[in-house]
C-alpha atoms as a PDB file:
ATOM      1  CA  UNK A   1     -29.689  -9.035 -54.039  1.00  0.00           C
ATOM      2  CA  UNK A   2     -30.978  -6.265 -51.856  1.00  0.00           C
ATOM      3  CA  UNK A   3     -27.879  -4.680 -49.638  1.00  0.00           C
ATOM      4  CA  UNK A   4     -29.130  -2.434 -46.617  1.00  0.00           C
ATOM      5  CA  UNK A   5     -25.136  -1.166 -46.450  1.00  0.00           C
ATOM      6  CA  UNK A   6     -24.983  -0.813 -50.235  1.00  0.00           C
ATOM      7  CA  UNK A   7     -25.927   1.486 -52.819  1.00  0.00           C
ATOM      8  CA  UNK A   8     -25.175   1.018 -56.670  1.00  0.00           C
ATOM      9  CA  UNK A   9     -22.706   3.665 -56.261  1.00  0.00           C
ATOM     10  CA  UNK A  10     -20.925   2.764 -53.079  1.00  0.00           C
ATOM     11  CA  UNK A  11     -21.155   1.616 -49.338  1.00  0.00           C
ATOM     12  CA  UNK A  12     -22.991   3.786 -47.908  1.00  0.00           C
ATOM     13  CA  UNK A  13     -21.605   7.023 -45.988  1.00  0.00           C
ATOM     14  CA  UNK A  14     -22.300   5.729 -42.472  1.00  0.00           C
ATOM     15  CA  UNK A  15     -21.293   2.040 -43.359  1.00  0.00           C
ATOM     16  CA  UNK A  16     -17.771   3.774 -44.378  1.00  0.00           C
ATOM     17  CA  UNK A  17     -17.216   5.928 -41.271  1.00  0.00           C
ATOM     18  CA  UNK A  18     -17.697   2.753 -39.125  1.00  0.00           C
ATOM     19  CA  UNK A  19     -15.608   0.474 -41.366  1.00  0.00           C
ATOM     20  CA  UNK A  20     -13.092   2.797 -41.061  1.00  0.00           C
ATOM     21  CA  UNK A  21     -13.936   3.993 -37.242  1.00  0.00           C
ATOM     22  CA  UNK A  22     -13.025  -0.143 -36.505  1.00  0.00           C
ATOM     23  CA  UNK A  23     -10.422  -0.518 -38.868  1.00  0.00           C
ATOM     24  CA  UNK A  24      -8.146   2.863 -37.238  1.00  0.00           C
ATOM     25  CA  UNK A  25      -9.140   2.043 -33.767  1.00  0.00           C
ATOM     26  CA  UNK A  26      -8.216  -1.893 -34.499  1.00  0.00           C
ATOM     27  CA  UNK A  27      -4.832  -0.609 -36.186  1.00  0.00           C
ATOM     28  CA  UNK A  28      -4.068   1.309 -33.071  1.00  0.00           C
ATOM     29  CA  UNK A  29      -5.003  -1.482 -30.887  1.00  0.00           C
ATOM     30  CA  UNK A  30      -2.932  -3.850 -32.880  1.00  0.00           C
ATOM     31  CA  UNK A  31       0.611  -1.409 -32.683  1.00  0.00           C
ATOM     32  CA  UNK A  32      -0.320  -0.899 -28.948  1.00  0.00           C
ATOM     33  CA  UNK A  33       0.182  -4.702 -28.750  1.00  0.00           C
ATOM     34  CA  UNK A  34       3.029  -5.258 -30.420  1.00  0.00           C
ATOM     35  CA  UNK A  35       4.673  -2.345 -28.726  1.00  0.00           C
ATOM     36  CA  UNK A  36       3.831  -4.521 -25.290  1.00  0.00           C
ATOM     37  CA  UNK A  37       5.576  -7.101 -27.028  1.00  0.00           C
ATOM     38  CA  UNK A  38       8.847  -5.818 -27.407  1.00  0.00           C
ATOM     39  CA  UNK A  39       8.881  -3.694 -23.910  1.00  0.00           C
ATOM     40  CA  UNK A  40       7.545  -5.391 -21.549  1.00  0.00           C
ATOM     41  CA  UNK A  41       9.848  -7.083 -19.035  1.00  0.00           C
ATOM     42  CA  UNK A  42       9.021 -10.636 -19.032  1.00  0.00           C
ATOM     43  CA  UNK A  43       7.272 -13.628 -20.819  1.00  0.00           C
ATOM     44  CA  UNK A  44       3.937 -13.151 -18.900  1.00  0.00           C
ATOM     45  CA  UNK A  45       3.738  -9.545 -19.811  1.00  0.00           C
ATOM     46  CA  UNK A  46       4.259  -9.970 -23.201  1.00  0.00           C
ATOM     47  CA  UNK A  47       1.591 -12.678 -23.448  1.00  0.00           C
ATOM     48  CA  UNK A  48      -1.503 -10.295 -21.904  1.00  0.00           C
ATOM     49  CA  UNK A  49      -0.231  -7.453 -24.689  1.00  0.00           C
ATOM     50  CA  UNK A  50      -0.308 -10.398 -26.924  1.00  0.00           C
ATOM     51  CA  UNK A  51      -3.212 -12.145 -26.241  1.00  0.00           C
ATOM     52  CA  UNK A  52      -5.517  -9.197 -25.037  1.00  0.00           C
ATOM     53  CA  UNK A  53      -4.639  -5.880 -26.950  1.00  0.00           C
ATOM     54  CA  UNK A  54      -3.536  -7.995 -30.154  1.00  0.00           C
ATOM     55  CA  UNK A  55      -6.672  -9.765 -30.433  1.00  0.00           C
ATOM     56  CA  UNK A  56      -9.191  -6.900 -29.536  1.00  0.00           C
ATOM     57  CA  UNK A  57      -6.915  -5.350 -32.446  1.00  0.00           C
ATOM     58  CA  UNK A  58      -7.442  -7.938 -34.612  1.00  0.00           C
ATOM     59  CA  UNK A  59     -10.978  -8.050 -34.242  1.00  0.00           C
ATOM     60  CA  UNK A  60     -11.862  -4.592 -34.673  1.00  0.00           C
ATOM     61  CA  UNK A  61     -10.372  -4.593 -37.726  1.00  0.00           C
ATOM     62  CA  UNK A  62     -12.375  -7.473 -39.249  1.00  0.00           C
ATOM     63  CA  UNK A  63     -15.520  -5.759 -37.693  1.00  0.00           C
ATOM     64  CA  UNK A  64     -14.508  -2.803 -40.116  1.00  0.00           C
ATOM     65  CA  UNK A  65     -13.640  -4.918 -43.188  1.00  0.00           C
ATOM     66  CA  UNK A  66     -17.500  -7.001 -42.398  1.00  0.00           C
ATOM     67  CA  UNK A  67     -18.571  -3.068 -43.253  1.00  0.00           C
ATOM     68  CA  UNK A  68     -16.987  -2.597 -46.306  1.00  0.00           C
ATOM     69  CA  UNK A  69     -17.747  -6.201 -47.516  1.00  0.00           C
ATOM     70  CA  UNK A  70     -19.945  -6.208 -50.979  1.00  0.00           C
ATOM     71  CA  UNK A  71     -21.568  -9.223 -50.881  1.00  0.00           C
ATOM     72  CA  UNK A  72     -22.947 -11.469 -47.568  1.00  0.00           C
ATOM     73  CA  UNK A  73     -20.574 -14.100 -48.109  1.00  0.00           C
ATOM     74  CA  UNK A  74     -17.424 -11.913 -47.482  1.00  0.00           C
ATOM     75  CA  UNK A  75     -19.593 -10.744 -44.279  1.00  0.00           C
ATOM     76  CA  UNK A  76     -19.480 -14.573 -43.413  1.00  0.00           C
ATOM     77  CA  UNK A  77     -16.403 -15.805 -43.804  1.00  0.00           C
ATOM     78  CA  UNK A  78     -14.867 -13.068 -41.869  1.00  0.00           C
ATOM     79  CA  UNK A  79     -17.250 -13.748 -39.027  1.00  0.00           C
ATOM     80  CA  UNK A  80     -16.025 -17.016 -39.222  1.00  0.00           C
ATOM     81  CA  UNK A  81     -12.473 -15.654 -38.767  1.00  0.00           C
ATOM     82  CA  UNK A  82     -13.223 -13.490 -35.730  1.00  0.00           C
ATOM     83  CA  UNK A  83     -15.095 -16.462 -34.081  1.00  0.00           C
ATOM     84  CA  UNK A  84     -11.925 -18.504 -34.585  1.00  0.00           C
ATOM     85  CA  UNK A  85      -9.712 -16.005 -33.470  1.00  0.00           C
ATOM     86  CA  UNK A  86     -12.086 -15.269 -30.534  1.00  0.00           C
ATOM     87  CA  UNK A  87     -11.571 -18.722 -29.351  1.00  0.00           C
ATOM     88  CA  UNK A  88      -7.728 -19.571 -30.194  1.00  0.00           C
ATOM     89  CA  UNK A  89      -6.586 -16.531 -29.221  1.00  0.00           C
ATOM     90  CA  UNK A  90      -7.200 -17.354 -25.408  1.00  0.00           C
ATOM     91  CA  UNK A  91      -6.424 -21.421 -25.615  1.00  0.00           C
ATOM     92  CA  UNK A  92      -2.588 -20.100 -27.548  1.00  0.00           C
ATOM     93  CA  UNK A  93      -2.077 -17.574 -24.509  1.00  0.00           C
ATOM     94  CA  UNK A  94      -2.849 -20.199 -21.662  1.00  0.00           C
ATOM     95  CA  UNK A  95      -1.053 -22.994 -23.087  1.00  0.00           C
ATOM     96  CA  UNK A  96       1.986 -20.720 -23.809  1.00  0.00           C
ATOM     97  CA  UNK A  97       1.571 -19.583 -20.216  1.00  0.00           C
ATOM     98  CA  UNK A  98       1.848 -23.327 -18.652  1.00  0.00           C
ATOM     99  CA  UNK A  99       4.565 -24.101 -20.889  1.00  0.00           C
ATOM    100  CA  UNK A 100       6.625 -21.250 -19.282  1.00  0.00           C
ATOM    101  CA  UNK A 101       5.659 -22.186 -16.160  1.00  0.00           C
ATOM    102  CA  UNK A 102       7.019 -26.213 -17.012  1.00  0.00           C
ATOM    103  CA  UNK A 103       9.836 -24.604 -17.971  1.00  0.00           C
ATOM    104  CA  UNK A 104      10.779 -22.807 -15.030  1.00  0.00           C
ATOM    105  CA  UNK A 105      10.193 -19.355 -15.144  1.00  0.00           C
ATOM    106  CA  UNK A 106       9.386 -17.599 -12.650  1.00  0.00           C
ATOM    107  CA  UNK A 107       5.845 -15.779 -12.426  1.00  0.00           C
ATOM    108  CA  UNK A 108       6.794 -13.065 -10.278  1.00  0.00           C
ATOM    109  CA  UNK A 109       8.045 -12.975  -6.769  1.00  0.00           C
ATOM    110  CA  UNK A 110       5.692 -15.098  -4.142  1.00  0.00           C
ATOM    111  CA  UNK A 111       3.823 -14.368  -1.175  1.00  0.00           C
ATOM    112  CA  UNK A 112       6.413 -15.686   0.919  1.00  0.00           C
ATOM    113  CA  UNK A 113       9.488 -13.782  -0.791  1.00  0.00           C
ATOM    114  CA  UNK A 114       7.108 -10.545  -0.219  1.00  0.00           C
ATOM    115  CA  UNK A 115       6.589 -11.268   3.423  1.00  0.00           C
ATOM    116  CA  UNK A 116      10.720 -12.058   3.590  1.00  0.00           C
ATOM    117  CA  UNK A 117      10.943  -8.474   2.888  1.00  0.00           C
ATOM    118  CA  UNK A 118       9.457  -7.261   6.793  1.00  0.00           C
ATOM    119  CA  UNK A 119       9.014  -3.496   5.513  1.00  0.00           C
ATOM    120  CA  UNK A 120       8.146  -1.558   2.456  1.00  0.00           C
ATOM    121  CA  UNK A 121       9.480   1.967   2.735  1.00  0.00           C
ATOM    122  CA  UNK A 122       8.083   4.705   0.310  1.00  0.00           C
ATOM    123  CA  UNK A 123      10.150   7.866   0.779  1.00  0.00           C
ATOM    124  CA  UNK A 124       7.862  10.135  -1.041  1.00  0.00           C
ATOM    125  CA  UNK A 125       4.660   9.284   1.333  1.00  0.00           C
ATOM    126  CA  UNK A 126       7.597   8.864   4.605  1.00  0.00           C
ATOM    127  CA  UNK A 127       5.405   6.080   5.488  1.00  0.00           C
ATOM    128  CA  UNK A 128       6.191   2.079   6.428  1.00  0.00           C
ATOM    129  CA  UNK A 129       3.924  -0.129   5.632  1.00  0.00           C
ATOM    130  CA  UNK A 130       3.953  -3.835   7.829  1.00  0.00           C
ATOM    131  CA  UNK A 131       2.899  -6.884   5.496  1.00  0.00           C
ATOM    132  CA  UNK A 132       0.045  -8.512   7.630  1.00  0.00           C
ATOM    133  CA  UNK A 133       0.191 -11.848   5.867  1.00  0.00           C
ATOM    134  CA  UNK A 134       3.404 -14.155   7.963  1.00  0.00           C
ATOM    135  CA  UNK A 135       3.348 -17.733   6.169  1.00  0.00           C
ATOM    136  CA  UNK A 136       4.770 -19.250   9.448  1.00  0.00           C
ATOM    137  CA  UNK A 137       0.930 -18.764  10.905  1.00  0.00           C
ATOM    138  CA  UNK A 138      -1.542 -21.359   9.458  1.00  0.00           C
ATOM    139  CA  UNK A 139      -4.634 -20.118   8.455  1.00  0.00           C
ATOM    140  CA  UNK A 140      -7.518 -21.802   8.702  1.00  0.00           C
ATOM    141  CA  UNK A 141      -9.667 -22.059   5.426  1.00  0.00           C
ATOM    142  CA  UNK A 142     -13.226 -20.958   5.913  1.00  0.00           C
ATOM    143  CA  UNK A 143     -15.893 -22.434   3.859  1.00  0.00           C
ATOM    144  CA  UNK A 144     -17.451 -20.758   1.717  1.00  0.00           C
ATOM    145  CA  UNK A 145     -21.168 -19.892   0.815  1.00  0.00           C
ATOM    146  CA  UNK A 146     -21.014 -20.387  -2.654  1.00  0.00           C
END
């Protein structure tokens, strides 16, 4: 069978500098990850290094080894794996992230325990800065155009 990528000696020289372009930057992307895993500070942080970095990671590197398949049904079944990864990746992240949320951790600090605060003081700009949202006034929704 005809390859464009393929001679009988080898992939091609372009085909390998790609494959192996993808495969470095995916490695890179993939220790970046798991490096947000360990030092990030809570469960939600560790999830986006997870589910973002890990997964672009993940599928850079199969986009190299799709280059330095020999035959098309390699090429295939690892675009089959990237397409499942693609689409579990996301679902795992969210449905960890609810389950954290059931089981009562906290997200971050609210709108209301910001506001409880009255002042921000920065000492290197010698600036205050007033929070201009006070949960105590309603607002009023507005509709919107869309």
């Amino acid at each position: 069978m005809f390859d464009l990528l393929h001679t009988p000696l080898g992939p091609l020289p372009l085909a390998d500098w790609l494959s192996w372009l993808f495969i470095v930057t995916g490695s890179f992307f993939a220790i970046v990850g798991a490096l947000g895993i360990v030092r990030l500070p809570d469960i939600f942080s560790r999830m986006h290094g997870a589910g973002m970095v890990d997964t672009m990671g993940i599928m850079m590197i199969l986009t190299g080894l799709m280059f330095q398949a020999d035959t098309w049904i390699v090429v295939v079944k690892l675009a089959l794996i990237l397409v499942f990864i693609f689409f579990t990746s996301p679902t795992t992240t969210f449905a960890l992230a609810r389950a954290a949320i059931h089981g009562g951790v906290n997200p971050g600090p609210t709108v209301e325990e910001l506001v409880e605060a009255k002042v921000i003081e920065d000492p290197q700009l010698d600036t205050k800065i007033e929070p201009t949202f006070d949960p105590k006034v309603k607002q009023e929704a507005k509709p919107s155009n869309t």
